[in-house]
C-alpha atoms as a PDB file:
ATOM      1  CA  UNK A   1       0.000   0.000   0.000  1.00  0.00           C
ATOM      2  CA  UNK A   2       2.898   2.332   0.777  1.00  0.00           C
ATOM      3  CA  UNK A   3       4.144   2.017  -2.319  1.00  0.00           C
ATOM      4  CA  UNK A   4       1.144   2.175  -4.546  1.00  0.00           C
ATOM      5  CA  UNK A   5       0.521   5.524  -2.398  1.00  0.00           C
ATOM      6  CA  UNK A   6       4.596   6.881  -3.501  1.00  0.00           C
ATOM      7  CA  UNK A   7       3.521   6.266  -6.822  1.00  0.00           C
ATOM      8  CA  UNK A   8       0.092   7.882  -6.966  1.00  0.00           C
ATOM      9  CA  UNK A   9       2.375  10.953  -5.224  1.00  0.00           C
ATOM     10  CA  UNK A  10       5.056  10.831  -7.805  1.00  0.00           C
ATOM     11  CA  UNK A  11       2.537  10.826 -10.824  1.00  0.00           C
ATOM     12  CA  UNK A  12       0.474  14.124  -9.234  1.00  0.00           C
ATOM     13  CA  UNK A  13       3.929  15.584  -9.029  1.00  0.00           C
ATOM     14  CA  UNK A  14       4.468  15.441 -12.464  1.00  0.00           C
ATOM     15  CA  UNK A  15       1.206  15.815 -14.017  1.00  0.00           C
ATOM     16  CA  UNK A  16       1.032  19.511 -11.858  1.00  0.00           C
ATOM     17  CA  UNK A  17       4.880  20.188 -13.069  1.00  0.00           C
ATOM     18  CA  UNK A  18       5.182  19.039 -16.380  1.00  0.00           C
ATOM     19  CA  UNK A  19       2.831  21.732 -18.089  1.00  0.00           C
ATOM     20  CA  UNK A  20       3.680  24.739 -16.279  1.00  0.00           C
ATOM     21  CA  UNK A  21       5.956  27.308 -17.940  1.00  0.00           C
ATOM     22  CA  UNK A  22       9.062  28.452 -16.735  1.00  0.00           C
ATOM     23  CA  UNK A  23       9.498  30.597 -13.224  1.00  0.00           C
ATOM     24  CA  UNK A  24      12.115  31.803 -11.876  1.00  0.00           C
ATOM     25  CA  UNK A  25      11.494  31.206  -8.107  1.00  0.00           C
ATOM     26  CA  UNK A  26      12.673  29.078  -5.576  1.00  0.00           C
ATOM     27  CA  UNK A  27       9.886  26.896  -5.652  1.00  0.00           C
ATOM     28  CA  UNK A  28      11.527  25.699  -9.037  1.00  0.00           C
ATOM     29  CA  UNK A  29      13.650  22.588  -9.835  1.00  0.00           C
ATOM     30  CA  UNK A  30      15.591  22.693 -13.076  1.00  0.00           C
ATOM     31  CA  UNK A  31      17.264  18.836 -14.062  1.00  0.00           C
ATOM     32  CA  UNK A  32      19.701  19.746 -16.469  1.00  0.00           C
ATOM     33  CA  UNK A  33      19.966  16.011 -18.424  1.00  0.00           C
ATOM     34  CA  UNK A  34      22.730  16.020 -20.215  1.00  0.00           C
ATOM     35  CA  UNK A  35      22.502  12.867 -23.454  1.00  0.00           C
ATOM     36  CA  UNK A  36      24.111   9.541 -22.097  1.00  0.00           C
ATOM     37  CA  UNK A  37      24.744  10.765 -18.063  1.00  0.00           C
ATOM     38  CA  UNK A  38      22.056   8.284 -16.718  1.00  0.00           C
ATOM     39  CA  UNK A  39      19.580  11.349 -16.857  1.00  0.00           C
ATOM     40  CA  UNK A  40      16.938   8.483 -17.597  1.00  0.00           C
ATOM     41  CA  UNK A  41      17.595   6.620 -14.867  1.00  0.00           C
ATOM     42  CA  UNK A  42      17.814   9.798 -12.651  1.00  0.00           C
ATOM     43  CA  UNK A  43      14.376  10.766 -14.298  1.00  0.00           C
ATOM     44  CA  UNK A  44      12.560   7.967 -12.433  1.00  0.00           C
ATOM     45  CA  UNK A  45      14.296   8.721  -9.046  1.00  0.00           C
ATOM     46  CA  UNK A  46      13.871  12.804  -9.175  1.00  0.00           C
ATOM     47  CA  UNK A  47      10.186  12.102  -9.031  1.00  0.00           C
ATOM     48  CA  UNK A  48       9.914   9.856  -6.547  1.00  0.00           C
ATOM     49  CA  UNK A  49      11.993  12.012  -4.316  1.00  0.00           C
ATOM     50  CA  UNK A  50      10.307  12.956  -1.025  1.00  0.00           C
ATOM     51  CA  UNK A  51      13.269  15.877  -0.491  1.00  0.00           C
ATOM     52  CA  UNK A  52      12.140  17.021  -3.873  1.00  0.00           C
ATOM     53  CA  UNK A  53       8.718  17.152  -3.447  1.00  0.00           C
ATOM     54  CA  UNK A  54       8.979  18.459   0.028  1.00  0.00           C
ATOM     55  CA  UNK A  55      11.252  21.668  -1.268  1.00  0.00           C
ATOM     56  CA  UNK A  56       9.260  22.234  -4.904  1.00  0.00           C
ATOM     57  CA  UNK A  57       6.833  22.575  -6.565  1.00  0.00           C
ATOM     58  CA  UNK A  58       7.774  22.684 -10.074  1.00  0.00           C
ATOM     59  CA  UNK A  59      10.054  20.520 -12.244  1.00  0.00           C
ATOM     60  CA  UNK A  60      11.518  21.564 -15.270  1.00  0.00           C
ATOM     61  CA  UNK A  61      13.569  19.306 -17.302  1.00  0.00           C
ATOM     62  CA  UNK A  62      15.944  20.238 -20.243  1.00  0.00           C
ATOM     63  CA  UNK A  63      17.246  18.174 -22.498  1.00  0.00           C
ATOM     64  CA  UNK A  64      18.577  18.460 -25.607  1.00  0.00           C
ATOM     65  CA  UNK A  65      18.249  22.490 -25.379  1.00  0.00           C
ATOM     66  CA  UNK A  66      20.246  24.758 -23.628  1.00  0.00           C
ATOM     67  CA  UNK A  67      19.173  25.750 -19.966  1.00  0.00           C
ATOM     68  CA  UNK A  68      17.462  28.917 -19.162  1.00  0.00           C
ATOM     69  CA  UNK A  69      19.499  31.083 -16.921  1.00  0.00           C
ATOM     70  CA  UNK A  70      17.804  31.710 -13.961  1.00  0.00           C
ATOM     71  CA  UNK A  71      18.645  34.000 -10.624  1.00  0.00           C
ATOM     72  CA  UNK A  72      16.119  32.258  -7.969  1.00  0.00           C
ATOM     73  CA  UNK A  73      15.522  28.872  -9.079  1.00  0.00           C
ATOM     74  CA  UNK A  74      17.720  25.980  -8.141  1.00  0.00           C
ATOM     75  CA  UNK A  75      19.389  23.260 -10.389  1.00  0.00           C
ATOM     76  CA  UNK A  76      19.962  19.659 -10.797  1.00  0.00           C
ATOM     77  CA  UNK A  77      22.632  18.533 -12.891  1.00  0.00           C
ATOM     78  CA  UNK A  78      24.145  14.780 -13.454  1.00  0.00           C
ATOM     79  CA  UNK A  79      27.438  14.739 -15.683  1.00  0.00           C
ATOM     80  CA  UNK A  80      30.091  12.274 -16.635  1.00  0.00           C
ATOM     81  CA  UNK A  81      33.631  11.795 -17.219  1.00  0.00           C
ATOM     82  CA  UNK A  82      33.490  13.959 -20.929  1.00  0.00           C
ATOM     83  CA  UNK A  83      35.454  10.763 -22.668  1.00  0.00           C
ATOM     84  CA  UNK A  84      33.163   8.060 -21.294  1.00  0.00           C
ATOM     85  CA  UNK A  85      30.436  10.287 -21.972  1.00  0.00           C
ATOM     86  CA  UNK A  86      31.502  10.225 -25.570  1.00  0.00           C
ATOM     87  CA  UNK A  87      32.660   6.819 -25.804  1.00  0.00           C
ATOM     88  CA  UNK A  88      28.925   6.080 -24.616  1.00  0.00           C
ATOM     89  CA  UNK A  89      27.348   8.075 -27.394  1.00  0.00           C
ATOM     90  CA  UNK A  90      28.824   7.187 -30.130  1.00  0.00           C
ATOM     91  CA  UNK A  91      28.037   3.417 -29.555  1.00  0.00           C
ATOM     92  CA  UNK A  92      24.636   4.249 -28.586  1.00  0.00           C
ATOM     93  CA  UNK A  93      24.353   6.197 -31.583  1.00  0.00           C
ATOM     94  CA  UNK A  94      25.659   3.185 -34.082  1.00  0.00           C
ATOM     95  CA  UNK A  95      23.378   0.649 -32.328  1.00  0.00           C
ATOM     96  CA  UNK A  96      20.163   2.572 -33.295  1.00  0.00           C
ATOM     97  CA  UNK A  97      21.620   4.096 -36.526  1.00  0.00           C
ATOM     98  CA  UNK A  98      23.609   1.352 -37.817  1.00  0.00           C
ATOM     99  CA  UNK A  99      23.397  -1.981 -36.365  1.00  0.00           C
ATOM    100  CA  UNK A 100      19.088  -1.409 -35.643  1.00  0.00           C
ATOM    101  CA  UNK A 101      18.211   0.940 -38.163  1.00  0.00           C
ATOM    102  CA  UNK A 102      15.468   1.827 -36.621  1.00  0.00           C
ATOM    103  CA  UNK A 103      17.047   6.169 -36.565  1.00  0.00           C
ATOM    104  CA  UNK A 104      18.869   5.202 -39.490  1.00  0.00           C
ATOM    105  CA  UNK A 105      16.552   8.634 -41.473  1.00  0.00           C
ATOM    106  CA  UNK A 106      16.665  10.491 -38.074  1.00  0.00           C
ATOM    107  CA  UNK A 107      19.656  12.584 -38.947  1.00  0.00           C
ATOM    108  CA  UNK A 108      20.740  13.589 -42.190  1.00  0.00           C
ATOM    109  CA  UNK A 109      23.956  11.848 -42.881  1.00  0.00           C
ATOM    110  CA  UNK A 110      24.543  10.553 -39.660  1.00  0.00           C
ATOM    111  CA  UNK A 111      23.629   6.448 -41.023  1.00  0.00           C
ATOM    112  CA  UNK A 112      26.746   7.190 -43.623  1.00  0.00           C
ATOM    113  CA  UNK A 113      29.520   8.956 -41.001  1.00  0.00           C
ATOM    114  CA  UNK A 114      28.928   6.274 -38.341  1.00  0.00           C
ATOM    115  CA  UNK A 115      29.274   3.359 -41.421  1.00  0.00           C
ATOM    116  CA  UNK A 116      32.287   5.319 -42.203  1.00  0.00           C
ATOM    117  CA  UNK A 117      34.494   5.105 -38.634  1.00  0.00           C
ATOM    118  CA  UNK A 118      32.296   2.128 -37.631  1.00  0.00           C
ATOM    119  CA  UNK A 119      34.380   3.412 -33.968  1.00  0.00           C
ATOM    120  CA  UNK A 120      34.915   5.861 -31.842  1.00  0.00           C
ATOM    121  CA  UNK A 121      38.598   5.236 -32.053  1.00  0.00           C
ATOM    122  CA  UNK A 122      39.066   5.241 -35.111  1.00  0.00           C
ATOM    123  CA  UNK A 123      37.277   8.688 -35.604  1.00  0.00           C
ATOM    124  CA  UNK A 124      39.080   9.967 -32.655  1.00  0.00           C
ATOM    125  CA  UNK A 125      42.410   9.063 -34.176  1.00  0.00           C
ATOM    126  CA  UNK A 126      41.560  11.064 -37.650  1.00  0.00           C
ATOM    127  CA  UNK A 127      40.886  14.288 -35.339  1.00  0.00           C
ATOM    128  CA  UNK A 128      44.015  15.870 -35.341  1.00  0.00           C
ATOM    129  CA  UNK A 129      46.860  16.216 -38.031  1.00  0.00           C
ATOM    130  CA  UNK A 130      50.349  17.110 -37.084  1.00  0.00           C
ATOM    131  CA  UNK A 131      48.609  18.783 -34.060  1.00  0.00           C
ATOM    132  CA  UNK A 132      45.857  20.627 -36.179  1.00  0.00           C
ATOM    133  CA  UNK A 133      42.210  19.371 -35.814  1.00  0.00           C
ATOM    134  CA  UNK A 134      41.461  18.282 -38.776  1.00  0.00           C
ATOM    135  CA  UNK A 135      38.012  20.730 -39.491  1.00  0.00           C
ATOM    136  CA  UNK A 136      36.138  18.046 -41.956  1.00  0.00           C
ATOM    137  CA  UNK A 137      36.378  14.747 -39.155  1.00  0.00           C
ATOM    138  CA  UNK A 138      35.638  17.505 -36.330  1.00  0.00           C
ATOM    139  CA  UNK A 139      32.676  18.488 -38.811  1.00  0.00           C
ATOM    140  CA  UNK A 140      31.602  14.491 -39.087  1.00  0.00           C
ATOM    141  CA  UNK A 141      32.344  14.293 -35.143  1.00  0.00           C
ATOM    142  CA  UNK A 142      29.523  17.307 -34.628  1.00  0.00           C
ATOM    143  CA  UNK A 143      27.013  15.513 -36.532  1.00  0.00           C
ATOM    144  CA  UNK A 144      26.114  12.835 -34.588  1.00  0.00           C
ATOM    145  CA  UNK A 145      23.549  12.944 -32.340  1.00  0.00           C
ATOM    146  CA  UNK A 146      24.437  13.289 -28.693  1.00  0.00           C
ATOM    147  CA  UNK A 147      28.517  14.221 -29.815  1.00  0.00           C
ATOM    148  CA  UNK A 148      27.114  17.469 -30.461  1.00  0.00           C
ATOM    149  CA  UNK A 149      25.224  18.251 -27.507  1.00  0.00           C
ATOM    150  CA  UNK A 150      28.071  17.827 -25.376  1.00  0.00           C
ATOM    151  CA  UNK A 151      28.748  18.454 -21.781  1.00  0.00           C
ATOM    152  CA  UNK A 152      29.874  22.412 -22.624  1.00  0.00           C
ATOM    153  CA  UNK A 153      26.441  22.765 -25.082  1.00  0.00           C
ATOM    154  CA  UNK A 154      23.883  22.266 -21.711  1.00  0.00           C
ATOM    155  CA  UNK A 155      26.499  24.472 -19.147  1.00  0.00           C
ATOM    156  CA  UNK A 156      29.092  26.709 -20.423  1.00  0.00           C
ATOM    157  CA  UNK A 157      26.489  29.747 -20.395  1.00  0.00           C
ATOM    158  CA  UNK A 158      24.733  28.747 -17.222  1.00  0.00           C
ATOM    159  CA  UNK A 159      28.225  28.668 -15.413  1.00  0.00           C
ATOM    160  CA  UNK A 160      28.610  32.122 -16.678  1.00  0.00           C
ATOM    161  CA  UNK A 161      25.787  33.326 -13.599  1.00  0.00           C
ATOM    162  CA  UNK A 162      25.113  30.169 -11.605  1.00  0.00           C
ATOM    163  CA  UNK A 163      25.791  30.510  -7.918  1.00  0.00           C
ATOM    164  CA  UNK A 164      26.900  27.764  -5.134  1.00  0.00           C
ATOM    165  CA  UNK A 165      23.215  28.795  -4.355  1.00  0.00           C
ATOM    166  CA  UNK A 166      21.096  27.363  -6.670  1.00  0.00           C
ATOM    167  CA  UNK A 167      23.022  23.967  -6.707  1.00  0.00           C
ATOM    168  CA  UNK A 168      20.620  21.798  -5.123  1.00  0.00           C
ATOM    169  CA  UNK A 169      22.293  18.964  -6.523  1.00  0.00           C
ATOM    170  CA  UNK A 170      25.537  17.172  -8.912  1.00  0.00           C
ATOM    171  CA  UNK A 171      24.994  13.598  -9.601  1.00  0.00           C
ATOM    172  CA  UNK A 172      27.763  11.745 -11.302  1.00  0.00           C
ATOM    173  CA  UNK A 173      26.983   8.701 -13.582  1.00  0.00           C
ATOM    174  CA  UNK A 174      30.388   6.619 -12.324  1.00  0.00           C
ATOM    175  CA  UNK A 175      28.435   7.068  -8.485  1.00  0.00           C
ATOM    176  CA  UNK A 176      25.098   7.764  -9.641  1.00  0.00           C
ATOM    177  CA  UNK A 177      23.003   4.761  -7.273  1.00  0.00           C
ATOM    178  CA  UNK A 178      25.544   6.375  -3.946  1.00  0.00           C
ATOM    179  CA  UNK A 179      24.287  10.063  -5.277  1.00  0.00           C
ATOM    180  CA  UNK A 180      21.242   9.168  -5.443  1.00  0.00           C
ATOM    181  CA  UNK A 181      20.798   7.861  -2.303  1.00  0.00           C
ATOM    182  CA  UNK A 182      22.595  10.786  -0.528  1.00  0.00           C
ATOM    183  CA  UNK A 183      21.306  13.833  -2.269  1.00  0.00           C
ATOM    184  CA  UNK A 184      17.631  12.251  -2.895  1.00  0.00           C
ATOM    185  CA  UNK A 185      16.912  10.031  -0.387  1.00  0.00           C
ATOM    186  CA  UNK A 186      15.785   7.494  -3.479  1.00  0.00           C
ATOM    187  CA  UNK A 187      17.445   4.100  -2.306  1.00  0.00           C
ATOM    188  CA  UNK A 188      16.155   2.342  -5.450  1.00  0.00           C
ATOM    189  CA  UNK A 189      17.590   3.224  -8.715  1.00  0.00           C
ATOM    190  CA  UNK A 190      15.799   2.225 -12.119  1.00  0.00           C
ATOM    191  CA  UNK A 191      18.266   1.821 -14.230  1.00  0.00           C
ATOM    192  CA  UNK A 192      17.428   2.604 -18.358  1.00  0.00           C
ATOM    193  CA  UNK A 193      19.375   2.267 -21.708  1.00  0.00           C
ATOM    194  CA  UNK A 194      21.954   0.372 -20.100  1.00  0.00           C
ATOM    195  CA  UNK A 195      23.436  -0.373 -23.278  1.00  0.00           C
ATOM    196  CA  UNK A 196      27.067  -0.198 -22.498  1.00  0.00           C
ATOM    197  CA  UNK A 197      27.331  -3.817 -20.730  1.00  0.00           C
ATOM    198  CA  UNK A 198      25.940  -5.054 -24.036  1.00  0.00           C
ATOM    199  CA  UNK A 199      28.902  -3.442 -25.893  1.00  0.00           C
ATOM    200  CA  UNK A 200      31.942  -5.193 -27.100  1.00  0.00           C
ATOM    201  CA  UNK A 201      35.192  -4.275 -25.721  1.00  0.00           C
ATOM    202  CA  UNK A 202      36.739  -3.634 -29.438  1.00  0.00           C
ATOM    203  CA  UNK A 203      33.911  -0.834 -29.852  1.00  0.00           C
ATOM    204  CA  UNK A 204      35.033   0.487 -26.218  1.00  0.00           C
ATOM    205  CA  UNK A 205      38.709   0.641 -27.280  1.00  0.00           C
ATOM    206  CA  UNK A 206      40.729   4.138 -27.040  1.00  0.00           C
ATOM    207  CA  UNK A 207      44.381   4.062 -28.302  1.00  0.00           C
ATOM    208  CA  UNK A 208      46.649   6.631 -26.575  1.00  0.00           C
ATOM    209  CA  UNK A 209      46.063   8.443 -29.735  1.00  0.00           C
ATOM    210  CA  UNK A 210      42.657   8.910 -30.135  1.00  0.00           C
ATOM    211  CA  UNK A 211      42.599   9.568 -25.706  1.00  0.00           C
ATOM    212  CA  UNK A 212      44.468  12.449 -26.254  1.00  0.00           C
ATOM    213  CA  UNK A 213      43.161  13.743 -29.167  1.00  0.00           C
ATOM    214  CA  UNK A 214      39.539  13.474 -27.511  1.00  0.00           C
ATOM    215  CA  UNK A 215      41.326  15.376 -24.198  1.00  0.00           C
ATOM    216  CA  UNK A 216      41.813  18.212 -26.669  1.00  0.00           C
ATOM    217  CA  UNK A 217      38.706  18.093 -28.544  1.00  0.00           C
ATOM    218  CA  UNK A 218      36.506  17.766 -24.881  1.00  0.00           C
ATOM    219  CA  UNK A 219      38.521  20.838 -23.384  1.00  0.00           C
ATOM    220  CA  UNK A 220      35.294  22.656 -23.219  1.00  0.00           C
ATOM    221  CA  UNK A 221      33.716  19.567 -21.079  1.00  0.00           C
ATOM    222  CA  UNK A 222      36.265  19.560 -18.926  1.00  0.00           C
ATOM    223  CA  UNK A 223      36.447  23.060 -17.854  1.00  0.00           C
ATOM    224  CA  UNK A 224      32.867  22.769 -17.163  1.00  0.00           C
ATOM    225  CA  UNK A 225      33.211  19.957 -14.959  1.00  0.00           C
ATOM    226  CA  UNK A 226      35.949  21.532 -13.116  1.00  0.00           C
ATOM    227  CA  UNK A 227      34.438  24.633 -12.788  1.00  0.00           C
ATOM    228  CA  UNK A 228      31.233  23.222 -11.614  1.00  0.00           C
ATOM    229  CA  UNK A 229      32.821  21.202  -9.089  1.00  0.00           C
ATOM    230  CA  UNK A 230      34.621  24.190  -7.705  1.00  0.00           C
ATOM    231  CA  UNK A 231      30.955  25.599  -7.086  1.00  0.00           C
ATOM    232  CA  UNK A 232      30.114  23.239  -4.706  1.00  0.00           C
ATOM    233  CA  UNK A 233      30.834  19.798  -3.988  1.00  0.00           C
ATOM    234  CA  UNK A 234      28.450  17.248  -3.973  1.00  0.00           C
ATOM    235  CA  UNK A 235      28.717  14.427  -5.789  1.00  0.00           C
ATOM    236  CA  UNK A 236      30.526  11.393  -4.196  1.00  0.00           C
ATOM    237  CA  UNK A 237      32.672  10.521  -7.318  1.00  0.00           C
ATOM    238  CA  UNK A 238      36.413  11.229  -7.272  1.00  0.00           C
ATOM    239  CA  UNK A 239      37.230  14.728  -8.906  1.00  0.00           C
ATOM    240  CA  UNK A 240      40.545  12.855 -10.728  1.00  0.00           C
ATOM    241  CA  UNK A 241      37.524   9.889 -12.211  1.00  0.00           C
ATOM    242  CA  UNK A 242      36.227  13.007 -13.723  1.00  0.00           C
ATOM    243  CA  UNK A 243      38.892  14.652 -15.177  1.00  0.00           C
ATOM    244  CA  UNK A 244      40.779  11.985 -16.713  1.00  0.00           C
END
């Protein structure tokens, strides 16, 4: 019966939430999903948060859009370590795309770029040339869904205003069941689109090469991660996990 009740809760919750228009007050929650974080799996848990619920009364979620800049609401945020991130995307990407086909039409030229590397390695390897990125593989890189929307697409203008403040939480997906638990009080996390234990290792593979080329390409990412730590520190995962 308890749970039945939770549920009934949770689903009010978003019904009264999910067609109200943006306000910037502190009755506001703003979950900033960033593509291939876990923001799925978080999605389940943020409404079935009693902490949430108790604090607001309105939940906005962005995703694949940048966030509005607000002065009084507060923010939710879960991120990843930029290269795992990517790594994540890209095979996500050629599952649907390629190996499914069931987004193969979604994007325009995405079905042939992803045929193309057939891996993130090998894609990551062709992104610099005697130190210069190479502009048409960085233009190929930007085209695939999720690659573009990058970590430094959802916060490098929010970081710009946001305050220690209006963090009300940082999630990590490398401790994302422990963050969960701490900064939601959720003790059950649904996981969703797990698709990276279905992956093969060769598809997982980074050569030295292609890791440093992507730590040059990501530089954006990773100042935003760093600088959002800085703000405040709340998730449990390792800053050096993050930024490696």
């Amino acid at each position: 019966m308890k749970h039945i009740f939770k549920s009934v809760v949770a689903k009010v919750f978003n019904r009264k939430t999910r067609d109200n228009k943006i306000k910037d007050d502190e009755n506001q929650l703003v979950f900033i999903h960033i593509g291939k974080c876990g923001g799925s799996s978080l999605w389940d848990a943020i409404n079935n948060s009693s902490l949430v619920r108790k604090q607001f009364t309105r939940l906005h979620k962005v995703h694949m859009g940048k966030p509005p800049i607000l002065e009084k609401s507060k923010y939710l945020i879960v991120i990843r370590n930029p290269i795992s991130r990517t790594v994540s995307a890209f095979n996500w990407r050629y599952k649907l795309v390629v190996e499914d086909e069931v987004q193969r039409h979604r994007f325009e030229g995405e079905w042939e770029i992803l045929s193309k590397y057939k891996t993130l390695n090998t894609m990551a390897e062709a992104l610099y040339k005697n130190n210069e990125l190479n502009e048409k593989v960085a233009r190929e890189f930007q085209s695939i869904h999720h690659l573009k929307e990058n970590i430094g697409f959802y916060l490098q203008d929010l970081l710009e205003h946001l305050t220690p403040e209006q963090l009300f939480g940082v999630l990590s997906t490398e401790t994302l069941s422990e963050d969960v638990r701490h900064q939601l009080g959720v003790t059950s996390l649904k996981r969703t689109y797990e698709n990276g234990k279905y992956v093969n290792n060769d598809k997982k593979y980074l050569s030295e090469l292609a890791y440093e080329n992507l730590r040059k390409y990501l530089l954006t990412d990773y100042q935003c991660l760093e600088k959002l730590i800085g703000l405040k520190s709340l998730t449990v995962c390792d800053k050096k996990r993050l930024l490696q």
